[in-house]
Protein backbone atom coordinates (compact mmCIF):
# COMPACT_ATOMS: atom_id res chain seq x y z
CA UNK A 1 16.28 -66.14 -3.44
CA UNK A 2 18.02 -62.53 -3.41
CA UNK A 3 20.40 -63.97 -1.43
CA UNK A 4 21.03 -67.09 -3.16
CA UNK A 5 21.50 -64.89 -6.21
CA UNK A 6 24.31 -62.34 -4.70
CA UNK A 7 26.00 -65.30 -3.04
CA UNK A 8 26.28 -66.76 -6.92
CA UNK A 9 27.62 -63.68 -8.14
CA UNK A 10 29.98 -63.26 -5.61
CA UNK A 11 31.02 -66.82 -5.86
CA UNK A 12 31.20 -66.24 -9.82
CA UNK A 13 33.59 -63.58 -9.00
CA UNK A 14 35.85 -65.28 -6.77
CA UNK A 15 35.64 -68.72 -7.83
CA UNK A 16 39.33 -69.06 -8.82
CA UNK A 17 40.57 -67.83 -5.23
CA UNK A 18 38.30 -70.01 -3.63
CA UNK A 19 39.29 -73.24 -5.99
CA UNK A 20 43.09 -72.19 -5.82
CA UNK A 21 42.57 -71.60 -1.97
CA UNK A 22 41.04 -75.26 -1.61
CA UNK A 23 43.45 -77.48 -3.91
CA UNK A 24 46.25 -75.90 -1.87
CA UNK A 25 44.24 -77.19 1.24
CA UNK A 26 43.78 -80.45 -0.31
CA UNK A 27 46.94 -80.70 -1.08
CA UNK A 28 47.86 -80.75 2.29
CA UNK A 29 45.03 -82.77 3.80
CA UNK A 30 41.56 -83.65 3.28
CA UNK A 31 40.01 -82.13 6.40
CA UNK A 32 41.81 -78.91 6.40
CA UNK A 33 40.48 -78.29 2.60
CA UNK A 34 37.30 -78.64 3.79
CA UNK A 35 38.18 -76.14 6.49
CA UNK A 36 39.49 -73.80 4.42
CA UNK A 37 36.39 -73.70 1.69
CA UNK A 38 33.92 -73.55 4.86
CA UNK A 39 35.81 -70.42 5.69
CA UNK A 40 36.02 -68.73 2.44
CA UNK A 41 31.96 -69.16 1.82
CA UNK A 42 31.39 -67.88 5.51
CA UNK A 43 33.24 -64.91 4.73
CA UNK A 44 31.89 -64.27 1.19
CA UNK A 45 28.47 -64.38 2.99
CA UNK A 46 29.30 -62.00 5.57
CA UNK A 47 30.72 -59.04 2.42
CA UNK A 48 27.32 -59.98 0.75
CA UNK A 49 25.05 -59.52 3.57
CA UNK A 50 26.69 -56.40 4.68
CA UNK A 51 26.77 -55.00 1.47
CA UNK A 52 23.14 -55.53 1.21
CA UNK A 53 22.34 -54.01 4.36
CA UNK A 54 23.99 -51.08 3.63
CA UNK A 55 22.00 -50.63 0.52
CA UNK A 56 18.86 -51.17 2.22
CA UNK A 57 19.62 -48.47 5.06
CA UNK A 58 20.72 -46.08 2.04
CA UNK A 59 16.85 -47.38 0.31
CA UNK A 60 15.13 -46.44 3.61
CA UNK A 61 16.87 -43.19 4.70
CA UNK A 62 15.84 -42.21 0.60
CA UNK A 63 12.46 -42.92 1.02
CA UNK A 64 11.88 -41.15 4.77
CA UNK A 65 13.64 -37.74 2.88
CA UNK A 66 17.05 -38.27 4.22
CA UNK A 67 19.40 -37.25 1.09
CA UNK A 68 22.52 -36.60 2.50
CA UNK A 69 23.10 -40.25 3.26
CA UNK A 70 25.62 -41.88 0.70
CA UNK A 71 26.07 -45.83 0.03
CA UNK A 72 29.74 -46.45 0.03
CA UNK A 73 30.58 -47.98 -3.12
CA UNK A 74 33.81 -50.55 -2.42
CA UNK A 75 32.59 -53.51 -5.08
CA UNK A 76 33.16 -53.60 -9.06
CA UNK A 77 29.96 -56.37 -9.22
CA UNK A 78 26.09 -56.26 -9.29
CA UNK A 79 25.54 -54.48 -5.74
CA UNK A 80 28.58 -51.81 -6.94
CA UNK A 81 26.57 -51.03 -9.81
CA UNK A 82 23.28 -50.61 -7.55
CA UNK A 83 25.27 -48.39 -4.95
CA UNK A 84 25.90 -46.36 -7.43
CA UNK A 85 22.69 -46.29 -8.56
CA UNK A 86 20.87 -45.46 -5.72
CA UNK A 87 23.88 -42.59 -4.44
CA UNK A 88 22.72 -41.27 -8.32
CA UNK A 89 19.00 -41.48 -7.42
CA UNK A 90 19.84 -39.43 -4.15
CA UNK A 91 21.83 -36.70 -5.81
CA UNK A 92 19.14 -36.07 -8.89
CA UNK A 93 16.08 -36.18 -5.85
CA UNK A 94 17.88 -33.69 -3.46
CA UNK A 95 18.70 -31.36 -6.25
CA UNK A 96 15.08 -31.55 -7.19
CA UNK A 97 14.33 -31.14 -4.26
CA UNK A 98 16.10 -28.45 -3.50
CA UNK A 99 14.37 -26.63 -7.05
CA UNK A 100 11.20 -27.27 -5.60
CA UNK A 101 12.18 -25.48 -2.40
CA UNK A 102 13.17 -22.56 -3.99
CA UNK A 103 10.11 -22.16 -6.01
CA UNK A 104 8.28 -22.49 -2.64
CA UNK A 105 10.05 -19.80 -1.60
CA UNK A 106 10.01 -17.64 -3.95
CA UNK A 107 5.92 -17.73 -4.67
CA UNK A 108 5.55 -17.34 -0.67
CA UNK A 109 7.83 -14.89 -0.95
CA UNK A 110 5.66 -13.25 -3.78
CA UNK A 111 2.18 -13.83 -2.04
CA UNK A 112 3.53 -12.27 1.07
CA UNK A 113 4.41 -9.22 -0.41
CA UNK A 114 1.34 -8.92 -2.58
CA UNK A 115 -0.71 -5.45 -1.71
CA UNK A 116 -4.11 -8.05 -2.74
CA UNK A 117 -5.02 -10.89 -0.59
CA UNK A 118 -4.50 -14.51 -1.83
CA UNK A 119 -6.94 -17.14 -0.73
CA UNK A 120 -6.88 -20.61 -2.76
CA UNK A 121 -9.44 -23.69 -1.79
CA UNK A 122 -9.60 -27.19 -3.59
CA UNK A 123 -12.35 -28.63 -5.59
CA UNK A 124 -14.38 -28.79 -2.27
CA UNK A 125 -14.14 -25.23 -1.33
CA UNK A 126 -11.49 -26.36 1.67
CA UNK A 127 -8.80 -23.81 2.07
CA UNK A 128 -5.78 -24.66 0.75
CA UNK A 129 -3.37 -21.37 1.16
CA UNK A 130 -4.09 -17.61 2.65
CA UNK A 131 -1.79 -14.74 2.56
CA UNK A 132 -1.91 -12.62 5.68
CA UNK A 133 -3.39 -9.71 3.68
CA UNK A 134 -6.32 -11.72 2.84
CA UNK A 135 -6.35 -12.91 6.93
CA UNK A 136 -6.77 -9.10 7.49
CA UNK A 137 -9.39 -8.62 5.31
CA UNK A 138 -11.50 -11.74 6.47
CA UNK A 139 -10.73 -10.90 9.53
CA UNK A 140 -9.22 -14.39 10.69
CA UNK A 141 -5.41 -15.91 10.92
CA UNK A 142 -4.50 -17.52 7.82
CA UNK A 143 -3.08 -20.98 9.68
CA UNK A 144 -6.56 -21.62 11.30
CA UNK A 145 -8.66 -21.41 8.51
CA UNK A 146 -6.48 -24.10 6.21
CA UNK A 147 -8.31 -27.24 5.95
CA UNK A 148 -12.04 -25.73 6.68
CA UNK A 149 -14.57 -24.81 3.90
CA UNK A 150 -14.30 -21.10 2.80
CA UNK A 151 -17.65 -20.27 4.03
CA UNK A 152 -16.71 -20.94 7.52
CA UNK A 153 -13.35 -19.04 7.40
CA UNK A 154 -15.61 -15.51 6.61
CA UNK A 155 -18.91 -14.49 6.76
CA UNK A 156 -18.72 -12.22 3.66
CA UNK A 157 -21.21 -14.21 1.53
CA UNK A 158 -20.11 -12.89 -1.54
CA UNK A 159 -16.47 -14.67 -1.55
CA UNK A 160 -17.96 -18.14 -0.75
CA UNK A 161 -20.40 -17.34 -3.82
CA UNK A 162 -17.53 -16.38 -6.29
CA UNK A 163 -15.89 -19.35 -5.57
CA UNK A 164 -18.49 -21.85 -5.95
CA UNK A 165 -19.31 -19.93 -9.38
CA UNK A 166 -15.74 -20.63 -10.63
CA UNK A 167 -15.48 -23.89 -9.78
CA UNK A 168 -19.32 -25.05 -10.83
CA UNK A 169 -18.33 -23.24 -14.01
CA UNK A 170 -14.65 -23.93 -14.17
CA UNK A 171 -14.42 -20.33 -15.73
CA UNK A 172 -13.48 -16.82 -13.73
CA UNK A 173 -15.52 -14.97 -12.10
CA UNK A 174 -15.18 -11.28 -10.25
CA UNK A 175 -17.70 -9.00 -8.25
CA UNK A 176 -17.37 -6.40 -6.12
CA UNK A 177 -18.40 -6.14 -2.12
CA UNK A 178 -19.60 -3.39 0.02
CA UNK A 179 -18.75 -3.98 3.74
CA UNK A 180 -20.59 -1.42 5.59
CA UNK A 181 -19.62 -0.45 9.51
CA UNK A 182 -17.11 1.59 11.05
CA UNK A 183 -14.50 0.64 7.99
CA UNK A 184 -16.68 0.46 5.77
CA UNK A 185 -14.50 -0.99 2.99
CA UNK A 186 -15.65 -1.66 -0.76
CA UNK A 187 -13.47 -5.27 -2.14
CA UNK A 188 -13.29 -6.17 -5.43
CA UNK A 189 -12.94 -10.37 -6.12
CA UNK A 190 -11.64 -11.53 -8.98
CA UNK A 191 -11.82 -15.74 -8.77
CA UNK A 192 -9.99 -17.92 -11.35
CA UNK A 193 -10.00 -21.65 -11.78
CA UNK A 194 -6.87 -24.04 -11.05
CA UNK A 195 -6.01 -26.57 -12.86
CA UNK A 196 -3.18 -29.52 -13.92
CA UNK A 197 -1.35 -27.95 -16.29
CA UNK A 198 -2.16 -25.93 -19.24
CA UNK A 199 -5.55 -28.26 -19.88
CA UNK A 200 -5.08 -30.83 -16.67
CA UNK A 201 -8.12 -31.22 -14.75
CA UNK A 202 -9.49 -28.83 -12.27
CA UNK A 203 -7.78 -28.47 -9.06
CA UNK A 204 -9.42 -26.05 -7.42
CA UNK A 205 -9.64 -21.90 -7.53
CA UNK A 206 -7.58 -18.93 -6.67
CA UNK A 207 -9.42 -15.97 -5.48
CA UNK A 208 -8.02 -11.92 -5.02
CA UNK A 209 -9.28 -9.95 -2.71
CA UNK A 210 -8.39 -6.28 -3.68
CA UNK A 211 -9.27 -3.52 -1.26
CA UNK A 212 -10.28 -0.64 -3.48
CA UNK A 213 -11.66 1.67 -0.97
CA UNK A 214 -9.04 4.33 -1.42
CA UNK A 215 -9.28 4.45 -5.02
CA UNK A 216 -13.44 4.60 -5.15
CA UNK A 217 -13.16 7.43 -2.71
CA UNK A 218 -10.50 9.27 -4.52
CA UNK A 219 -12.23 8.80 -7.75
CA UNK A 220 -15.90 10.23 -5.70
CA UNK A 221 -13.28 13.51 -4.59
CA UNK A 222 -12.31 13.63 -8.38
CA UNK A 223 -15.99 13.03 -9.70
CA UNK A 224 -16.98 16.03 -6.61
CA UNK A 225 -13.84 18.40 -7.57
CA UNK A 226 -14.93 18.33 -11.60
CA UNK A 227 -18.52 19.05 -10.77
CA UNK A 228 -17.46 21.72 -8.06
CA UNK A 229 -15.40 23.47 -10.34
CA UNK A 230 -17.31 23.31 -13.53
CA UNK A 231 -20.17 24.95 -11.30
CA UNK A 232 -17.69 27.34 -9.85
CA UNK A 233 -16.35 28.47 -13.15
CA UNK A 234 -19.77 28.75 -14.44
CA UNK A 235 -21.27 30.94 -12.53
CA UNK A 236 -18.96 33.89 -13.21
CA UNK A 237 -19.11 33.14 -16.52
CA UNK A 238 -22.54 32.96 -17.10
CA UNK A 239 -22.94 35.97 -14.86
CA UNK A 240 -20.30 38.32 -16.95
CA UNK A 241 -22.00 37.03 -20.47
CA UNK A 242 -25.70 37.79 -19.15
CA UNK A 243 -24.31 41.48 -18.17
CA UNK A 244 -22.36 41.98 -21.10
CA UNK A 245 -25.46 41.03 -23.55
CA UNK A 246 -27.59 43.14 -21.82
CA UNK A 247 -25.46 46.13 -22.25
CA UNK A 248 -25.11 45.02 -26.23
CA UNK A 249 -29.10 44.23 -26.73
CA UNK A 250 -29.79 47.94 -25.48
CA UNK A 251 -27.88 50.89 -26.91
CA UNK A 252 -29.91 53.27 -24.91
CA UNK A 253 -29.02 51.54 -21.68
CA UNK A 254 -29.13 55.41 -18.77
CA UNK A 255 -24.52 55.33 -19.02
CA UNK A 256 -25.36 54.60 -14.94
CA UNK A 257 -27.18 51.56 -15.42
CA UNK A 258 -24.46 50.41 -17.87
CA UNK A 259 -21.51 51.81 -15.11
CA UNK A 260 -23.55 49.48 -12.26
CA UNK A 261 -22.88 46.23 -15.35
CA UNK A 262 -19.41 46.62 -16.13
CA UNK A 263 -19.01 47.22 -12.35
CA UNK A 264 -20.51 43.82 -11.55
CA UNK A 265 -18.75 42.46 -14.78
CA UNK A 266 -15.13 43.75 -13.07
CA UNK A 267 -16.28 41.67 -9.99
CA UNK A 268 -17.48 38.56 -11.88
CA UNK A 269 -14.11 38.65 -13.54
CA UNK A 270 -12.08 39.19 -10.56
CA UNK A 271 -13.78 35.72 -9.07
CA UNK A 272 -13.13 34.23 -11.70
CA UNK A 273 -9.53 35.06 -11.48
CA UNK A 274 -9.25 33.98 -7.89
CA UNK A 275 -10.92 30.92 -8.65
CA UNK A 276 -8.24 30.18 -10.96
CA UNK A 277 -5.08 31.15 -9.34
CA UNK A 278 -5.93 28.92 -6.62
CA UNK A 279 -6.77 25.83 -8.90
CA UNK A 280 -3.20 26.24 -10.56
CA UNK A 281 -1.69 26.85 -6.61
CA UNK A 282 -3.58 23.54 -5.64
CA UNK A 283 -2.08 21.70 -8.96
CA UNK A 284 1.24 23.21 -8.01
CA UNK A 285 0.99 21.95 -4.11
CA UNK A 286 -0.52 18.33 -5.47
CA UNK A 287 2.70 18.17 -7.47
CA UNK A 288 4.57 17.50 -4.39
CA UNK A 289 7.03 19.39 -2.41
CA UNK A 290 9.83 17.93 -5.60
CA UNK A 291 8.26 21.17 -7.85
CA UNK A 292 8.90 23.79 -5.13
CA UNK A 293 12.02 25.84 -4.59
CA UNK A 294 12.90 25.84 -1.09
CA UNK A 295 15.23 27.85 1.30
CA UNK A 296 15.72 29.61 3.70
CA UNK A 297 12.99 31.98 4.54
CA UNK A 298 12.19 34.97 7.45
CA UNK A 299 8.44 34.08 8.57
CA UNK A 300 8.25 37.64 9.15
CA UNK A 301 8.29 38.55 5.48
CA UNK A 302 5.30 36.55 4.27
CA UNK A 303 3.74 37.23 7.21
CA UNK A 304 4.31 41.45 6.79
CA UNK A 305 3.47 41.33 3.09
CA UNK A 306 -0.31 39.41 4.15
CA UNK A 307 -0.89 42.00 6.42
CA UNK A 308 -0.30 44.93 3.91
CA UNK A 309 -2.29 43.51 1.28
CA UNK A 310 -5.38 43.20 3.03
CA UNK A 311 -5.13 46.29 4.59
CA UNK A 312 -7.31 48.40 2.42
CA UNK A 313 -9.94 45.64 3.07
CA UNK A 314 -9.66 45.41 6.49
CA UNK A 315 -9.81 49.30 6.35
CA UNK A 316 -13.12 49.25 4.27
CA UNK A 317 -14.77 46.66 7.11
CA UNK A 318 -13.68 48.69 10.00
CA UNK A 319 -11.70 45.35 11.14
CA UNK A 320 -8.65 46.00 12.77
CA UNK A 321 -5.83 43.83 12.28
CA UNK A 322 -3.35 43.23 15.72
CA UNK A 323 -0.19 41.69 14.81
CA UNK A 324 2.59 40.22 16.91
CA UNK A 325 5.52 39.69 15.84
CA UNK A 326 9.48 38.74 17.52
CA UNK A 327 12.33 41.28 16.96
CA UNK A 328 14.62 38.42 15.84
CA UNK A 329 14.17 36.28 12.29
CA UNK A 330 12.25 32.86 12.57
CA UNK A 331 13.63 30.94 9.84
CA UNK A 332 11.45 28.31 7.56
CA UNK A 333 12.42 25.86 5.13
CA UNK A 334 10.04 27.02 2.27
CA UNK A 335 8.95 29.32 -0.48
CA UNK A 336 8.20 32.85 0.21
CA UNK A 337 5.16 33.39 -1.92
CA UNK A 338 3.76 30.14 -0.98
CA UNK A 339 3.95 30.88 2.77
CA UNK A 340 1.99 34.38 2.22
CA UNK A 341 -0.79 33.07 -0.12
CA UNK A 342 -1.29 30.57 3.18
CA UNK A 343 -1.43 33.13 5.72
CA UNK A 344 -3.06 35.70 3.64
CA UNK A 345 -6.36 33.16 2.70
CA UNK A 346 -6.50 32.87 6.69
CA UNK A 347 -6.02 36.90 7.18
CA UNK A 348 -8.71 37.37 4.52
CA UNK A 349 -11.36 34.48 5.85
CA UNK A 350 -10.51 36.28 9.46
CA UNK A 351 -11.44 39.13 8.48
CA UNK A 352 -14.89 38.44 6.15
CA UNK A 353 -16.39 36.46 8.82
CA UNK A 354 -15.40 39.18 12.15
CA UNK A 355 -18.00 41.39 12.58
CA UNK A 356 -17.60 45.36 11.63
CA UNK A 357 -15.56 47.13 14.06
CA UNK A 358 -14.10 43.93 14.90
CA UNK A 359 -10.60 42.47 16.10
CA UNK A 360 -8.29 40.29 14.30
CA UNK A 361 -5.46 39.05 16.10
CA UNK A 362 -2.03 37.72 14.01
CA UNK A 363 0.91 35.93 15.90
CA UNK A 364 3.88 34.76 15.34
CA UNK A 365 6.23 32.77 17.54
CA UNK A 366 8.77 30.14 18.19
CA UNK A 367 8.56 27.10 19.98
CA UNK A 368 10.59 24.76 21.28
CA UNK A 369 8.76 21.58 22.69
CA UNK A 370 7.96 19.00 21.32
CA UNK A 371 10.50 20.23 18.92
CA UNK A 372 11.67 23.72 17.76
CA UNK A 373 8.74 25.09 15.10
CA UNK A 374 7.45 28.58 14.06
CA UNK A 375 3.95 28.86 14.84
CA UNK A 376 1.44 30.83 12.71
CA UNK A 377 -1.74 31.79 14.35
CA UNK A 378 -4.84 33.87 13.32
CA UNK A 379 -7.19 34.51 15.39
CA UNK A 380 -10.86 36.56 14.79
CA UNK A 381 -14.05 36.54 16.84
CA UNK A 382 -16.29 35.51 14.39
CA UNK A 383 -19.55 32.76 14.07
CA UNK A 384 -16.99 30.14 15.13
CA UNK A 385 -16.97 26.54 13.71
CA UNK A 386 -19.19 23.74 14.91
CA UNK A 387 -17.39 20.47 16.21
CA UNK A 388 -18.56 18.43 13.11
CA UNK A 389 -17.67 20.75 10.40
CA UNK A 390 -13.86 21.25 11.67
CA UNK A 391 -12.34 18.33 9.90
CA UNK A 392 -14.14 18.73 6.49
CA UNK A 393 -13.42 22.96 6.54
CA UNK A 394 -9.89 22.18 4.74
CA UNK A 395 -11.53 19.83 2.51
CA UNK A 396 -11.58 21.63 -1.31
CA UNK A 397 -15.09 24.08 -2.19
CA UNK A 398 -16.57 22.63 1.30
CA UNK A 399 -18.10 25.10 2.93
CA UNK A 400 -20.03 25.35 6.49
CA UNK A 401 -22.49 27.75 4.55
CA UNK A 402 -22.44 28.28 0.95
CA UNK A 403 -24.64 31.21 0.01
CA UNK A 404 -22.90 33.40 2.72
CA UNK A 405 -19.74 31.79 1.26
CA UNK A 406 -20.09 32.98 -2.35
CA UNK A 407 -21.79 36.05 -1.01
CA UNK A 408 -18.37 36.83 0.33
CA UNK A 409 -16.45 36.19 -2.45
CA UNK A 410 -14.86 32.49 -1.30
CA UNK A 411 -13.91 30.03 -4.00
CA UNK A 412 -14.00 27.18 -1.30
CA UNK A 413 -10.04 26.36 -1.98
CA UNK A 414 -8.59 29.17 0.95
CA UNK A 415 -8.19 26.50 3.16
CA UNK A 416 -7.32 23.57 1.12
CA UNK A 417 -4.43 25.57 0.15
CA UNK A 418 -3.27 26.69 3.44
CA UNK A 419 -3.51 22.75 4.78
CA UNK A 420 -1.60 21.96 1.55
CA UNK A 421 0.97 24.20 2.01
CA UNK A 422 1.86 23.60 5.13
CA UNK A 423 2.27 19.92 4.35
CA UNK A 424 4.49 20.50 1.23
CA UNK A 425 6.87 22.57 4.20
CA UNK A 426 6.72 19.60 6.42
CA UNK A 427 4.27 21.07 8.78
CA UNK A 428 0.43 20.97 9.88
CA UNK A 429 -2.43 23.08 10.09
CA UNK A 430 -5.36 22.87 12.42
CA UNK A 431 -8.30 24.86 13.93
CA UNK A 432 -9.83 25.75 17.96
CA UNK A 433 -12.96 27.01 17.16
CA UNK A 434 -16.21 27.34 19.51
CA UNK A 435 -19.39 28.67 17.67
CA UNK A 436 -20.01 31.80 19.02
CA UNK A 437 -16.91 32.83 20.19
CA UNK A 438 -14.64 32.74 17.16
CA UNK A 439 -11.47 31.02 15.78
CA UNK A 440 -7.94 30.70 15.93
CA UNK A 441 -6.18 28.51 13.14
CA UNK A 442 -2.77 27.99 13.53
CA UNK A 443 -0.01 26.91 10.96
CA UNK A 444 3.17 25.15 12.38
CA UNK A 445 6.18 24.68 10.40
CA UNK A 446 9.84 23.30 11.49
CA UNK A 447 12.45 26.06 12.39
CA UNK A 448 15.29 25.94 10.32
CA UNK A 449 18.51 26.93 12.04
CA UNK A 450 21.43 28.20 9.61
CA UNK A 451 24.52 25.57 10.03
């Protein structure tokens, strides 16, 4: 009927050649005219049926995604104006196309470069997309577990049961997971529904998995470091207002007895000074190498000055204090006064915790493997340090034993400023320590050559 229909048109639009091509024929005889109009309608059916395969080729390449395929368009009629249509079709659907691609891209784009992992499953809990974030946290790859129900991706019950609580509820829904073990990770879900639209039907849910480990622990050091130094500030304090009230409430305090308070109350205060130039140091150091004024700087200097300003104390303890030293400079990148307050908390550590009549041994040297570095090193014959308490020692107010600790007049922050300083100089700190037979800590720090 299509056919019959095209061959019409056609015929309606070459009727006069056809007529005028016949009455010439008859004109000349019968038989040829009828010839000559068998020929023309043979012809006319051949243009039609062409035409209308190429427009079904162009319909079929459309439909299987093929857009780059266009219907030549060589008629004025009826199949012109569908040629035209369909080459119209094909432009608006690959430039749609070609939209939708980009926004593909550009939210996997997004999802791949999200810190959170992404994990969305359909109204049957099947999942639908997962970042590779969230593969790392479930512990699977992301293109296995499409298709399969969430609670066979993972075994972490709590994400299959914030899922089915959004979608049963169709509103969000958030907990957070502890994962104990060696990682022992704390995650934070947030689940939210998906729908059609603004108020289409539901679709489905998107769930983020946001590993907040770091943050709980660093908010535990913050809660520790508040309570540490509240009680470190306020035992001074109370200390120095106790002594001073007692030497007010009692005007006929023996002038000894008062002597032996203001004494202790020079002490308390002294602490308490300590305690708080090494709070401001650590604020300084936490600001980040950006607040410090580097240059060039002799390691011999610092290293000199520490070792005069503990002399009287080293004096007092009958500790003597053996220092090695090179004849030529050994040039850091770094702060003067930051470099002694770190080798002058482990001079003064070295020398509270050696015995009376003791040794204390302070070198420093270059190096030039595994690349060139001057190398700090104190060394006393103290306790020592177990094994298990060597990591946390530069931790700030941790300390192996606290009453001896406050006893000797230790804020707990010596050590967290030496590790911090030599960090903010580029370098590293560590410790060789066997209980019993003392400790060497030992600060390295690039060399700095001039030019």
């Amino acid at each position: 009927m299509l056919r019959s229909r095209l061959l019409w048109q056609l015929g309606a639009a070459s009727a006069a050649s056809i007529l005028l091509a016949v009455g010439l024929a008859q004109a000349i005889h019968p038989v040829l005219a009828a010839l000559v109009g068998l020929a023309l309608a043979g012809a006319a059916g051949y243009l039609v049926s062409r035409s209308i395969r190429r427009l079904a080729a162009a319909a079929e390449a459309l439909a299987a995604g093929d857009y780059e395929r266009e219907v030549p368009v060589d008629r004025g009629d009826e199949l012109g104006r569908l040629a035209r249509a369909i080459n119209a079709l094909r432009a608006r659907s690959r430039q749609q196309l070609e939209t939708l691609t980009l926004e593909h891209d550009r939210l996997m784009a997004i999802l791949r470069s999200m810190g959170e992992g992404v994990v969305a499953v359909d109204r049957e809990e099947r999942v639908v997309h997962m970042n590779q974030v969230a593969g790392r946290l479930l512990a699977t790859v992301p293109e296995q577990a499409l298709g399969r129900p969430i609670w066979e991706v993972t075994r972490i019950r709590e994400i299959a049961e914030v899922l089915a609580e959004t979608l049963a509820q169709e509103a969000p829904a958030q907990r957070a997971v502890h994962l104990p073990g060696r990682s022992d990770r704390i995650l934070e879900l947030r689940a939210t529904p998906l729908r059609n639209g603004d108020a289409g039907g539901l679709r489905g849910a998107v769930l983020v998995i946001d590993d907040v480990t770091r943050l709980r622990r660093l908010e535990t050091v913050r809660q520790d470091f508040v309570g540490n130094v509240s009680h470190e500030l306020k035992t001074p304090i109370t200390a120095i207002r106790g002594l001073v009230e007692s030497i007010l409430d009692d005007p006929r305090m023996p002038p000894a007895v008062a002597r032996d308070f203001l004494g202790k109350i020079r002490q308390q205060s002294e602490r308490l000074s300590i305690l708080v130039t090494d709070l401001l140091s650590l604020s300084r150091l936490d600001a980040g190498a950006g607040g410090l004024k580097l240059e060039p700087v002799d390691a011999r200097e610092p290293v000199l000055d520490s070792i005069h300003a503990l002399q009287p104390s080293s004096e007092a303890k009958g500790v003597r204090i053996d220092a090695e030293l090179p004849g030529e400079p050994l040039l850091v990148l770094g702060e003067a006064e930051l470099l002694q307050e770190a080798v002058r908390n482990l001079l003064d550590n070295a020398i509270k915790y050696s015995p009376a009549g003791g040794r204390v041994a302070l070198r420093l040297r270059a190096e030039e493997e595994p690349e060139p570095a001057v190398v700090i090193e104190v060394e006393d014959r103290g306790p020592g340090i177990e094994k298990r308490h060597q990591e946390r020692i530069f931790e700030r107010f941790y300390r192996i034993d606290k009453a001896r600790s406050r006893a000797l007049g230790g804020t707990g922050l010596g050590l967290a400023i030496v590790k911090h300083v030599a960090r903010a100089l580029g370098g590293e700190v560590a410790v060789d320590s066997e209980p019993g037979a003392g400790s060497t800590f030992r600060i390295r720090l690039p060399r700095y050559r001039e030019g």
